[in-house]
Protein backbone atom coordinates (compact mmCIF):
# COMPACT_ATOMS: atom_id res chain seq x y z
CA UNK A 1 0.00 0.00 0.00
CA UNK A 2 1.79 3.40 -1.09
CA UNK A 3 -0.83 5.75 -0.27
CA UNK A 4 -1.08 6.55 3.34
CA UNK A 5 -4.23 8.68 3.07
CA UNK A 6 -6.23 10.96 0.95
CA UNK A 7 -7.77 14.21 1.03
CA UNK A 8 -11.48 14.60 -0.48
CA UNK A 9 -13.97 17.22 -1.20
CA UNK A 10 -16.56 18.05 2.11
CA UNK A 11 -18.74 20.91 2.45
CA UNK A 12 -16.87 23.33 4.49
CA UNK A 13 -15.02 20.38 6.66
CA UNK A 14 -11.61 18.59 5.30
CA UNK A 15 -12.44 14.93 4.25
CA UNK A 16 -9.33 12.51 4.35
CA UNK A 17 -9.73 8.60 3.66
CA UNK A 18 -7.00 6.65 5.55
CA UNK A 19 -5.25 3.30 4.41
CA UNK A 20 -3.62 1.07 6.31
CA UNK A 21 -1.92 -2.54 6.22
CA UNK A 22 -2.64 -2.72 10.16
CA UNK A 23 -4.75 -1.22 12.43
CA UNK A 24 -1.71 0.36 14.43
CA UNK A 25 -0.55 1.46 10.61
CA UNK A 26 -4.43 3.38 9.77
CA UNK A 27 -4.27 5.15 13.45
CA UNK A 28 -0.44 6.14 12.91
CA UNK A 29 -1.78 7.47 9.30
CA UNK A 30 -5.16 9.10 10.51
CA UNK A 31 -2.67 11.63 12.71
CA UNK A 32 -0.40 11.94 10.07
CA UNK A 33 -3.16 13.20 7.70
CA UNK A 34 -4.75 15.52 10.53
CA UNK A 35 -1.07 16.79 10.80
CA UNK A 36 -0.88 17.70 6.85
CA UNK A 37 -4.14 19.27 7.08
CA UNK A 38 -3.02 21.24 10.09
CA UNK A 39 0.01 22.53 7.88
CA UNK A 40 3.43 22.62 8.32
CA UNK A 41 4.39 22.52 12.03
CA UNK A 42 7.23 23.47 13.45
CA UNK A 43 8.80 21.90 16.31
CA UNK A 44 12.71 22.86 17.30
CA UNK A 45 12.73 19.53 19.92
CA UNK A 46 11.59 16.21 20.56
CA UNK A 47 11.81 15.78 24.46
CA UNK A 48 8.53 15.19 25.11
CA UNK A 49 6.50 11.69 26.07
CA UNK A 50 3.00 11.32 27.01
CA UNK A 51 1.51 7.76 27.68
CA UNK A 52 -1.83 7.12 25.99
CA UNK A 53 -4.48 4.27 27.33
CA UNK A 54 -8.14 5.21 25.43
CA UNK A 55 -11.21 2.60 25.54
CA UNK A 56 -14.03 2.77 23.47
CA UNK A 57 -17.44 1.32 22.44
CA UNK A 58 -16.11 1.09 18.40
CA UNK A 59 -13.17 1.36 16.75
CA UNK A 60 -14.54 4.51 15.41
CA UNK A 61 -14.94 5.56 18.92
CA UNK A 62 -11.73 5.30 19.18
CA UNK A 63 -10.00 6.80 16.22
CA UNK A 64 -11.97 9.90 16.77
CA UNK A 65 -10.52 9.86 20.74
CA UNK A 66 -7.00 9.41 19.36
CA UNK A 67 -7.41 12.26 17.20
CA UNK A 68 -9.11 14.34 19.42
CA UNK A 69 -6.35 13.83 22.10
CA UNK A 70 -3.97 14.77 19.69
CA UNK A 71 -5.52 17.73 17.98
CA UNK A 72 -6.64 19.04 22.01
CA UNK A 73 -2.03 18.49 22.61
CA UNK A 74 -1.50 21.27 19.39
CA UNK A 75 -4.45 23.48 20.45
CA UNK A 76 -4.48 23.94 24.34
CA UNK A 77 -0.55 22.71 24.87
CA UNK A 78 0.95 23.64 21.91
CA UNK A 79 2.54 20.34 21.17
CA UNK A 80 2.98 18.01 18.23
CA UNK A 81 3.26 14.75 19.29
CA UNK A 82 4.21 13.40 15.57
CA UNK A 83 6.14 9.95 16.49
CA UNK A 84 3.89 7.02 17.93
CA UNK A 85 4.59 3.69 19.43
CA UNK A 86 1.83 1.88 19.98
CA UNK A 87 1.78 -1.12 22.41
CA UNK A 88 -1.37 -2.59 22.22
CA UNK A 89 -4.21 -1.77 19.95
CA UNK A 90 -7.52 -3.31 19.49
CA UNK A 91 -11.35 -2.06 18.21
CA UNK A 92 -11.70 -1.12 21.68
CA UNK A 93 -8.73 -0.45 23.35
CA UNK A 94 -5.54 1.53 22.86
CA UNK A 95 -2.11 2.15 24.54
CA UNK A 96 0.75 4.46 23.31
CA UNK A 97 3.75 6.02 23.88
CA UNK A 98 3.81 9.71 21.96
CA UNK A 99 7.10 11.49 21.77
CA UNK A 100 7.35 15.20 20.01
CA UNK A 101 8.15 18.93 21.55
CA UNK A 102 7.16 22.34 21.52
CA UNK A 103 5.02 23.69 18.36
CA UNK A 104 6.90 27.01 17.38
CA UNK A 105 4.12 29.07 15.96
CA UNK A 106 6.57 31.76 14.25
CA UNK A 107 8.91 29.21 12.49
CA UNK A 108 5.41 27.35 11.60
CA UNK A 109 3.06 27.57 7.90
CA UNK A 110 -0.01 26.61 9.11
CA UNK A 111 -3.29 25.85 6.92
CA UNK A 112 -6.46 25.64 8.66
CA UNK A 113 -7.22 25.44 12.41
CA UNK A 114 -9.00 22.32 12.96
CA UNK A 115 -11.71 22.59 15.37
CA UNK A 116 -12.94 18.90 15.75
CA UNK A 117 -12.71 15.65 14.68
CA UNK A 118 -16.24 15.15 14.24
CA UNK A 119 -18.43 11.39 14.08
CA UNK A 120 -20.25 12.98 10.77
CA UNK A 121 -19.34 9.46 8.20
CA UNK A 122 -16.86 8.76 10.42
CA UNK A 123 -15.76 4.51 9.57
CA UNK A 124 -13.44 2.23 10.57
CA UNK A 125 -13.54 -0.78 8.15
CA UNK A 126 -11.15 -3.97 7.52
CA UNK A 127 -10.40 -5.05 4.28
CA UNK A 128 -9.53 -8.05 2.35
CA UNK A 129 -6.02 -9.26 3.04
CA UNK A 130 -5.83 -7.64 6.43
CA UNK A 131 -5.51 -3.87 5.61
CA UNK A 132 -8.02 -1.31 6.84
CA UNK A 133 -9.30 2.01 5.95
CA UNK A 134 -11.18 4.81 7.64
CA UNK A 135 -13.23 8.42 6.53
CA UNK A 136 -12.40 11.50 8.77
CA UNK A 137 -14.10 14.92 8.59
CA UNK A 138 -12.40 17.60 10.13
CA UNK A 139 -14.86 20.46 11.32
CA UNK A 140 -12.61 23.54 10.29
């Protein structure tokens, strides 16, 4: 699989579809796409590490947490959290180790502000052979 996500047309919201040859892979991918959208980012260090343990009713349940504990790290902390190492990940469950740093705003080209990750045709769905895919609207 060579594409790692997608960006699509939505009504005044960012659409992105999300591939993945493992779940771990489509969560890791799903950030990296809200990242892009985000814009470019700039963060001098990488001394930061935050421990992640999310449950949920769904796997989409839980891809919008993940994003929504990310995206609430760039807006309220200022911190991009861009490297992930995830432990254990089921439909339900998730544990991680994030590392990143410091966003600096003034070095940074950003794109739109991201307000939510919203449920609106939000899926999680496995494919044949084992890879998965998701849909993501971004309220901007």
């Amino acid at each position: 699989m060579t594409d790692r996500f997608e960006f699509f047309d939505h009504t005044a919201d960012i659409g992105v579809r999300v591939y993945g040859n493992s779940l771990a892979e489509l969560f890791k991918n799903a950030a990296r796409a809200m990242h892009e959208a985000l814009g470019q980012l700039h963060k001098p260090e990488s001394n930061l590490h935050k421990s992640v343990a999310l449950q949920a009713e769904s796997a989409e349940d839980l891809l919008h947490d993940w994003l929504a504990d990310l995206l609430y790290e760039i807006e309220v902390n200022h911190v991009l959290y861009d490297d992930f190492e995830i432990h254990e990940l089921t439909p339900h469950r998730l544990k991680a180790t994030l590392r990143g740093g410091p966003i600096d705003f003034t070095r940074s080209q950003t794109n739109e502000e991201i307000k939510a990750v919203t449920y609106h045709q939000l899926r999680v769905e496995s494919q044949p052979g084992g890879s998965w895919r998701a849909v993501v609207i971004f309220d901007v």
